[in-house]
PDB file of N, CA and C in Angstrom:
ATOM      1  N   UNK A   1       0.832  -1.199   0.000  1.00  0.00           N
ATOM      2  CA  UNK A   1       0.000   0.000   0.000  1.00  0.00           C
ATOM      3  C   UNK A   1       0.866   1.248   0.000  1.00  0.00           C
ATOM      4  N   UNK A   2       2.022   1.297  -0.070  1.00  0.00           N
ATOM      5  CA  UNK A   2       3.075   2.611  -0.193  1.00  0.00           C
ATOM      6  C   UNK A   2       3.168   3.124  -1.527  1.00  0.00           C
ATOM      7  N   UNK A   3       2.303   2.377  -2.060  1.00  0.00           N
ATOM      8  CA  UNK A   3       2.455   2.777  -3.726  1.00  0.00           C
ATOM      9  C   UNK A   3       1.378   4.504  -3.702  1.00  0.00           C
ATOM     10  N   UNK A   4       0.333   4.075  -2.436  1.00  0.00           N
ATOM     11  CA  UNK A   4      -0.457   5.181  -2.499  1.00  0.00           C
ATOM     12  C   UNK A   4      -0.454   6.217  -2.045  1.00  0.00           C
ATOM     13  N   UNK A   5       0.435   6.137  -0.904  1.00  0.00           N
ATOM     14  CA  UNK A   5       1.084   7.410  -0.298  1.00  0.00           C
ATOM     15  C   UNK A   5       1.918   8.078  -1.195  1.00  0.00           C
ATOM     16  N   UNK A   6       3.204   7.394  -2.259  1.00  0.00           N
ATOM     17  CA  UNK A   6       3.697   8.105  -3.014  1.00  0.00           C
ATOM     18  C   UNK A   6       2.956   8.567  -3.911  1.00  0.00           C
ATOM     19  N   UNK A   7       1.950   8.126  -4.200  1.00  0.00           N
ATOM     20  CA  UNK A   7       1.314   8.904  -5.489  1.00  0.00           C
ATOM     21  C   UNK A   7       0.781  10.569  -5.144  1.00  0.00           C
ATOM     22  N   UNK A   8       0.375   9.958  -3.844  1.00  0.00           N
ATOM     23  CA  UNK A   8      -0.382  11.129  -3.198  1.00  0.00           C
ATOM     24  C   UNK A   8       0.784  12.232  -2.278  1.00  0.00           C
ATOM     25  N   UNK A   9       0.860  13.557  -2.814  1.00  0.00           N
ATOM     26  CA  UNK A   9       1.750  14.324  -1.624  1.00  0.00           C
ATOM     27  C   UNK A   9       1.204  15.064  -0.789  1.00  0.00           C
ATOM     28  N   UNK A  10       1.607  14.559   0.136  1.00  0.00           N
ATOM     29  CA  UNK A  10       0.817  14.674   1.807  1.00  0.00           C
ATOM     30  C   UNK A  10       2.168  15.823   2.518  1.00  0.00           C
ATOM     31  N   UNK A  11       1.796  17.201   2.136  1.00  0.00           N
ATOM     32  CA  UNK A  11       2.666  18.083   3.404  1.00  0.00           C
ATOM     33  C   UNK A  11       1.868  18.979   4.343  1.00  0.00           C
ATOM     34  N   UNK A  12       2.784  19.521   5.209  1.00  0.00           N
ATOM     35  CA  UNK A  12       1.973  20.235   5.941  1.00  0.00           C
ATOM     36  C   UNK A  12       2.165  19.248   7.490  1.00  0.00           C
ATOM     37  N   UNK A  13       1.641  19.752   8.009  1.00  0.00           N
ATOM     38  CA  UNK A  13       1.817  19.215   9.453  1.00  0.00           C
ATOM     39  C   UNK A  13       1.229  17.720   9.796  1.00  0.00           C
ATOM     40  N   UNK A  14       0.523  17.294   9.012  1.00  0.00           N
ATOM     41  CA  UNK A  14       0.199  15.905   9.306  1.00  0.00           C
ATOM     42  C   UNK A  14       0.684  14.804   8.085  1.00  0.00           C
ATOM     43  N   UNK A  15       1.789  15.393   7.352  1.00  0.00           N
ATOM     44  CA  UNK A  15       2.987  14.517   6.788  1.00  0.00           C
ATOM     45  C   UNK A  15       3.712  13.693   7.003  1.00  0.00           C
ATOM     46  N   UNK A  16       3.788  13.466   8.478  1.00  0.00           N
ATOM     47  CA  UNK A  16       4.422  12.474   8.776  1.00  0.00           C
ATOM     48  C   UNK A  16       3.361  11.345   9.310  1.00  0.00           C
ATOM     49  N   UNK A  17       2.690  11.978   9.144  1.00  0.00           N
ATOM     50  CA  UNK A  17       1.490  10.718   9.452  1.00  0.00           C
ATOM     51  C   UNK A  17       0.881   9.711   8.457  1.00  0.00           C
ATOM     52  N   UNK A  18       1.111  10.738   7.091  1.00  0.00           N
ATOM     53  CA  UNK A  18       0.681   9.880   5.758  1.00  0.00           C
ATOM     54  C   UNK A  18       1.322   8.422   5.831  1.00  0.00           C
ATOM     55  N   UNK A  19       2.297   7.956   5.732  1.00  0.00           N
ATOM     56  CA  UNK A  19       2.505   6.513   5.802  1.00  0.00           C
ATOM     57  C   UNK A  19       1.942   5.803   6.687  1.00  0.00           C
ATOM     58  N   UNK A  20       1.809   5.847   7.799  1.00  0.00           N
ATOM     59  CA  UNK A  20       1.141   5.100   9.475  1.00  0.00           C
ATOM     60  C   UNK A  20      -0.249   5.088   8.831  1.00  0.00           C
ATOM     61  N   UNK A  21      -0.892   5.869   8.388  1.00  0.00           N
ATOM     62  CA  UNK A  21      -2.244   5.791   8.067  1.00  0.00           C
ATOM     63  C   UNK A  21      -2.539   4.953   7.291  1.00  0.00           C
ATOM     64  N   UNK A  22      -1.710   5.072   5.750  1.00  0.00           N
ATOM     65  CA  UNK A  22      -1.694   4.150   4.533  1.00  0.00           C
ATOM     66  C   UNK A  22      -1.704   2.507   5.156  1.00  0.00           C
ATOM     67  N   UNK A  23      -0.609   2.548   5.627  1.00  0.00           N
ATOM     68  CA  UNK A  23      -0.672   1.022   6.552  1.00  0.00           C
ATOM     69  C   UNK A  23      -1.479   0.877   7.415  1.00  0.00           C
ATOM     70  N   UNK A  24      -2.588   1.595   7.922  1.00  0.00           N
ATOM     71  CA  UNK A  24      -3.483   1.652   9.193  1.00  0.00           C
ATOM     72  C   UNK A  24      -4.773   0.882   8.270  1.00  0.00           C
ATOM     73  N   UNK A  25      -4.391   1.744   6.735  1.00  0.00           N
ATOM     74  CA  UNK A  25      -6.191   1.822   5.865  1.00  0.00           C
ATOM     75  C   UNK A  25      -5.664   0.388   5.345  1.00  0.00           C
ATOM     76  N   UNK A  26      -4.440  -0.014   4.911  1.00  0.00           N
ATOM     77  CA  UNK A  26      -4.588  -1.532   4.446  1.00  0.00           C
ATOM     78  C   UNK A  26      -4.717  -2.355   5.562  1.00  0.00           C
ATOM     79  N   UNK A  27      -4.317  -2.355   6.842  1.00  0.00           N
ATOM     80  CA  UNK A  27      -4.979  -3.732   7.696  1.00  0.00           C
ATOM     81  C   UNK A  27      -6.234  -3.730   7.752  1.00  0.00           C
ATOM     82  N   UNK A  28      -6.641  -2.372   8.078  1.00  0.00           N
ATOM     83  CA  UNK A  28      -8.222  -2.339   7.950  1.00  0.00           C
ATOM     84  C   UNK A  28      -9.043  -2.996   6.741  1.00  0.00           C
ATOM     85  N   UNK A  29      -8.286  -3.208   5.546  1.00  0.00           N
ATOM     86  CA  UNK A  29      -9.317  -4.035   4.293  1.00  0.00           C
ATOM     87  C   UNK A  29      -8.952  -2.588   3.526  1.00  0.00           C
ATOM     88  N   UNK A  30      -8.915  -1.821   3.353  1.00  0.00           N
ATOM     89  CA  UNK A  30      -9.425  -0.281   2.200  1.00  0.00           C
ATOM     90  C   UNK A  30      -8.749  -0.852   0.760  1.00  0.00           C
ATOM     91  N   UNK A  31      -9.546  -0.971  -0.160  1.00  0.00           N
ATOM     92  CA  UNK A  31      -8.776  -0.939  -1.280  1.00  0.00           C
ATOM     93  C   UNK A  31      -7.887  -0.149  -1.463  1.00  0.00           C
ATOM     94  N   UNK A  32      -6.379  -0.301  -2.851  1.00  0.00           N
ATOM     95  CA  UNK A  32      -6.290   0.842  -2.910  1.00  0.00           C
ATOM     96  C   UNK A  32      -6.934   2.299  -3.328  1.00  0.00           C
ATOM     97  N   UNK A  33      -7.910   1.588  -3.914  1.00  0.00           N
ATOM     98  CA  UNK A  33      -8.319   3.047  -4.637  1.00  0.00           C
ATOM     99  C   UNK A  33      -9.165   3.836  -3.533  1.00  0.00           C
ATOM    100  N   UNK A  34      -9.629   2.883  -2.116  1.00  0.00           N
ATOM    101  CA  UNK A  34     -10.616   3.446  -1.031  1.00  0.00           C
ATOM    102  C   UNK A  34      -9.244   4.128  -0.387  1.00  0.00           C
ATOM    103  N   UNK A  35      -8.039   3.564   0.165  1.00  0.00           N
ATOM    104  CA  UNK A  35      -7.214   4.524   0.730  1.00  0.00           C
ATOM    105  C   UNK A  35      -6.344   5.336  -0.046  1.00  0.00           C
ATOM    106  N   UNK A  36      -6.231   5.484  -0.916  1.00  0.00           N
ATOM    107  CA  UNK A  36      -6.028   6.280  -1.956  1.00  0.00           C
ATOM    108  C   UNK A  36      -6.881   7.816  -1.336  1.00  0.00           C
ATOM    109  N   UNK A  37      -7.933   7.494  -1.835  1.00  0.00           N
ATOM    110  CA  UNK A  37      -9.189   8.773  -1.587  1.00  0.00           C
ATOM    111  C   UNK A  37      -8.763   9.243   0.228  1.00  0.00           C
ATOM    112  N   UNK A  38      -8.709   8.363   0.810  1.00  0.00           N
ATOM    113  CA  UNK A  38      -8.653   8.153   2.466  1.00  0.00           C
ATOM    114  C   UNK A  38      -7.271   8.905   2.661  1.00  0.00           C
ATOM    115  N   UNK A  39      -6.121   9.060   1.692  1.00  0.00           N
ATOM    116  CA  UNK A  39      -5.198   9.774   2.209  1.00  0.00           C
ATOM    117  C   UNK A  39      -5.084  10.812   1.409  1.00  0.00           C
ATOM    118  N   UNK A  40      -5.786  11.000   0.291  1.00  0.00           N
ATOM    119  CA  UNK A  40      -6.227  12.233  -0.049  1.00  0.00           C
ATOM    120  C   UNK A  40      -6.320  13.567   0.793  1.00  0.00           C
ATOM    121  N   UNK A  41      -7.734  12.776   1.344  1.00  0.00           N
ATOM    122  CA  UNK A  41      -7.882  13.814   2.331  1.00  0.00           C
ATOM    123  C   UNK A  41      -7.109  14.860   3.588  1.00  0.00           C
ATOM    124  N   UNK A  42      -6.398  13.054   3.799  1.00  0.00           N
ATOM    125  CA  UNK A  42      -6.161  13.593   4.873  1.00  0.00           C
ATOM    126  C   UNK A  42      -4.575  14.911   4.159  1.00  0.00           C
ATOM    127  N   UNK A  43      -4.599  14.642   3.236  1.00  0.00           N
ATOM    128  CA  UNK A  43      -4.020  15.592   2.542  1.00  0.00           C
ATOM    129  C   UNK A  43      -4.011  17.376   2.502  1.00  0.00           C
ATOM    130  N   UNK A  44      -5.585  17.229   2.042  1.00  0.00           N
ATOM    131  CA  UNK A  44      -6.564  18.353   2.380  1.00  0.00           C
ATOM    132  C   UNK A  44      -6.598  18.786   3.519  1.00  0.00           C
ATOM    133  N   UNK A  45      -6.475  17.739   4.476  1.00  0.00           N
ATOM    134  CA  UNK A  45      -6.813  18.686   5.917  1.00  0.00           C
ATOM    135  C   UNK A  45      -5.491  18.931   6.379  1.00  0.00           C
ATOM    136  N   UNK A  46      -4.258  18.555   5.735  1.00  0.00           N
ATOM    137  CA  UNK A  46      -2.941  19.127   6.504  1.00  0.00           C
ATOM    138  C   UNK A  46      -2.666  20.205   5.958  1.00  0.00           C
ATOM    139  N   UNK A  47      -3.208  20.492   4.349  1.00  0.00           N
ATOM    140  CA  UNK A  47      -2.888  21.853   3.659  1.00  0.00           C
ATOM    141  C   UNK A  47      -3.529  23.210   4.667  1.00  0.00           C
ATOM    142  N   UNK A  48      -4.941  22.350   4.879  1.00  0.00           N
ATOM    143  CA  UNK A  48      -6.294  23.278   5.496  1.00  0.00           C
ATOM    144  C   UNK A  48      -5.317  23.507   6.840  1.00  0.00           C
ATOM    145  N   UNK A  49      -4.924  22.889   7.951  1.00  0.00           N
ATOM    146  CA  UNK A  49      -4.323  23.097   9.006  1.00  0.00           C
ATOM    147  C   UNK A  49      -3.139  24.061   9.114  1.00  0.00           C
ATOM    148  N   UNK A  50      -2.464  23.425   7.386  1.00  0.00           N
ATOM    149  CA  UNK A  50      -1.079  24.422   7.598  1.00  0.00           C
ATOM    150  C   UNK A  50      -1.362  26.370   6.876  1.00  0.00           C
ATOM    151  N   UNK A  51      -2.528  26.423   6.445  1.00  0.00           N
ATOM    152  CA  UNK A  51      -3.026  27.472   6.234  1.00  0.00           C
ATOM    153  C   UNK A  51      -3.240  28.303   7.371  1.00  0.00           C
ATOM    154  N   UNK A  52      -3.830  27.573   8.337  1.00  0.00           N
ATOM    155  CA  UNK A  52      -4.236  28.109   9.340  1.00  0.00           C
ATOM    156  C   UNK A  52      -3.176  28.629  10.791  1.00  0.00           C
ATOM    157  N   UNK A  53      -2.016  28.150  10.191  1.00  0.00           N
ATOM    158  CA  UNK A  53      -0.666  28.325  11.391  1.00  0.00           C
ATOM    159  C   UNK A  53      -0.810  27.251  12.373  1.00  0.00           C
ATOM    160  N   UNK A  54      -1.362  26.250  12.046  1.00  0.00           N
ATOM    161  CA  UNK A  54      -2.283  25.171  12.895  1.00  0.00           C
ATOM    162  C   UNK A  54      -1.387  23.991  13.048  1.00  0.00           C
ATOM    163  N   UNK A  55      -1.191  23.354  13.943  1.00  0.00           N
ATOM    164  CA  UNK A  55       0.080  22.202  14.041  1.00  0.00           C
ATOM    165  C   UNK A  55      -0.947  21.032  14.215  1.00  0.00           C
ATOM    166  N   UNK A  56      -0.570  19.482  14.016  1.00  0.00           N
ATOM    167  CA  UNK A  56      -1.385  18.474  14.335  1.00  0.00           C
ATOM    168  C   UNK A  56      -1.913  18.095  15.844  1.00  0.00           C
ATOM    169  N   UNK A  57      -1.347  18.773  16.596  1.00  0.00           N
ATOM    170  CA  UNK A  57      -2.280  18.635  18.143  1.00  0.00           C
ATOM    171  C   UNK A  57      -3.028  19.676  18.209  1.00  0.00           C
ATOM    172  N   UNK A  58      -3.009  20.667  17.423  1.00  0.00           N
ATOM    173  CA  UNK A  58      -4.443  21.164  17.310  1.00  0.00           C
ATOM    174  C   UNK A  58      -5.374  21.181  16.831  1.00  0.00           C
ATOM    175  N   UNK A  59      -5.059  20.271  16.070  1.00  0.00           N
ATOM    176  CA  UNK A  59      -6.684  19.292  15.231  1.00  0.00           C
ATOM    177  C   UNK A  59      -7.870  18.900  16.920  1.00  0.00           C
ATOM    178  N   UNK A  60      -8.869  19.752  16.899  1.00  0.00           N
ATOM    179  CA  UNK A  60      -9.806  19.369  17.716  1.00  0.00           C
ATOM    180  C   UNK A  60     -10.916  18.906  17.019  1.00  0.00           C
ATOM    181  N   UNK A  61     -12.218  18.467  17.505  1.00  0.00           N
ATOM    182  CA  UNK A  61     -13.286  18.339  17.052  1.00  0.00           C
ATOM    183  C   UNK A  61     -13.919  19.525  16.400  1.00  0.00           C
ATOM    184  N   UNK A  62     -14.139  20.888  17.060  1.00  0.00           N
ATOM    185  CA  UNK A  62     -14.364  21.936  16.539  1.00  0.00           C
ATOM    186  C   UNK A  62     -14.329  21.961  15.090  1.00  0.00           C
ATOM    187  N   UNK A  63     -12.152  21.843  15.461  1.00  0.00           N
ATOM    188  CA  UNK A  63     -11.386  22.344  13.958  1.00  0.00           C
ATOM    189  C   UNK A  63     -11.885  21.120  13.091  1.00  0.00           C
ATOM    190  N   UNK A  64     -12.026  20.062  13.110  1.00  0.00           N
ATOM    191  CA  UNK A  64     -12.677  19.423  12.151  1.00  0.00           C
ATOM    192  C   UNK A  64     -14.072  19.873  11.762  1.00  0.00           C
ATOM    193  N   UNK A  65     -14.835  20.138  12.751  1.00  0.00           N
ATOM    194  CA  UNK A  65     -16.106  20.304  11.985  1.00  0.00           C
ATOM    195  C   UNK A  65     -15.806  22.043  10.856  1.00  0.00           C
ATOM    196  N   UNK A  66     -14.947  22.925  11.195  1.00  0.00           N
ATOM    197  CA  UNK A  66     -14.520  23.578  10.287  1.00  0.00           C
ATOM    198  C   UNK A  66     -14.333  22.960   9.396  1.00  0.00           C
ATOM    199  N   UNK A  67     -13.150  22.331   9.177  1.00  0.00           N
ATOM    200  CA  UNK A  67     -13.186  21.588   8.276  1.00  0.00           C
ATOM    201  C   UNK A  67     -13.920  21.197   6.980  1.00  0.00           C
ATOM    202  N   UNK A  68     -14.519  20.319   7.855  1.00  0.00           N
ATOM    203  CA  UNK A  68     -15.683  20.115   7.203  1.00  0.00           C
ATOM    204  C   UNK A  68     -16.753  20.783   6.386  1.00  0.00           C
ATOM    205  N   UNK A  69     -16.685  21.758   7.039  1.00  0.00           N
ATOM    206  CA  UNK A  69     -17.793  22.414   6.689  1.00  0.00           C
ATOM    207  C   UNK A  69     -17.277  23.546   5.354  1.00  0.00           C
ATOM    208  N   UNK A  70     -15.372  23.753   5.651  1.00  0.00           N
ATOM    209  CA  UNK A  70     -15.060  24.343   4.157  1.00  0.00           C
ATOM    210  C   UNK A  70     -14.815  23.720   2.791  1.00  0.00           C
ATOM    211  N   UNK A  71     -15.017  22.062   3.265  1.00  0.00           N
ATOM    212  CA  UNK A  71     -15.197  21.244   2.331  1.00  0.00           C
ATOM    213  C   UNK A  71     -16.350  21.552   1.355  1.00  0.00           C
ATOM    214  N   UNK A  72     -17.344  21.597   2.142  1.00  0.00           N
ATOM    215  CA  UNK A  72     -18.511  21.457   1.821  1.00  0.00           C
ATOM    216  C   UNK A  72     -18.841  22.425   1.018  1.00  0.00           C
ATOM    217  N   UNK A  73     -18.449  23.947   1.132  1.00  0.00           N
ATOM    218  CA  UNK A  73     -18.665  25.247   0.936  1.00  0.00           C
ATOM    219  C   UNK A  73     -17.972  25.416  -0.453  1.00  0.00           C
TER     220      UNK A  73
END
């Protein structure tokens, strides 16, 4: 499953997390093409975080539902 992390570039403050995850979404079953999308994101939300001057322990619930919600928008 490292084939999908390289495809995908994951920076920003939750970059070092992209691999642990990739291997988290294949024990779990995720295809690649489901963790593919699955580290996408989490792509999106380290850009979204590092926009914000925002480090990965300050990912709260809140800041996700932000998140979320500029997804959406």
């Amino acid at each position: 499953m490292g084939d999908v992390v390289s495809r995908v570039r994951v920076s920003g403050p939750l970059a070092g997390y992209a691999a642990g995850f990739a291997v988290y979404l294949a024990g779990a079953g995720y295809t690649r093409l489901s963790a593919a999308n699955q580290v996408r994101l989490l792509a999106h939300l380290s850009r979204w975080l590092e926009e914000r001057g925002l480090a990965a322990g300050e990912l709260t619930g809140q800041r996700a539902e932000e998140f979320l919600a500029a997804r959406r928008a």
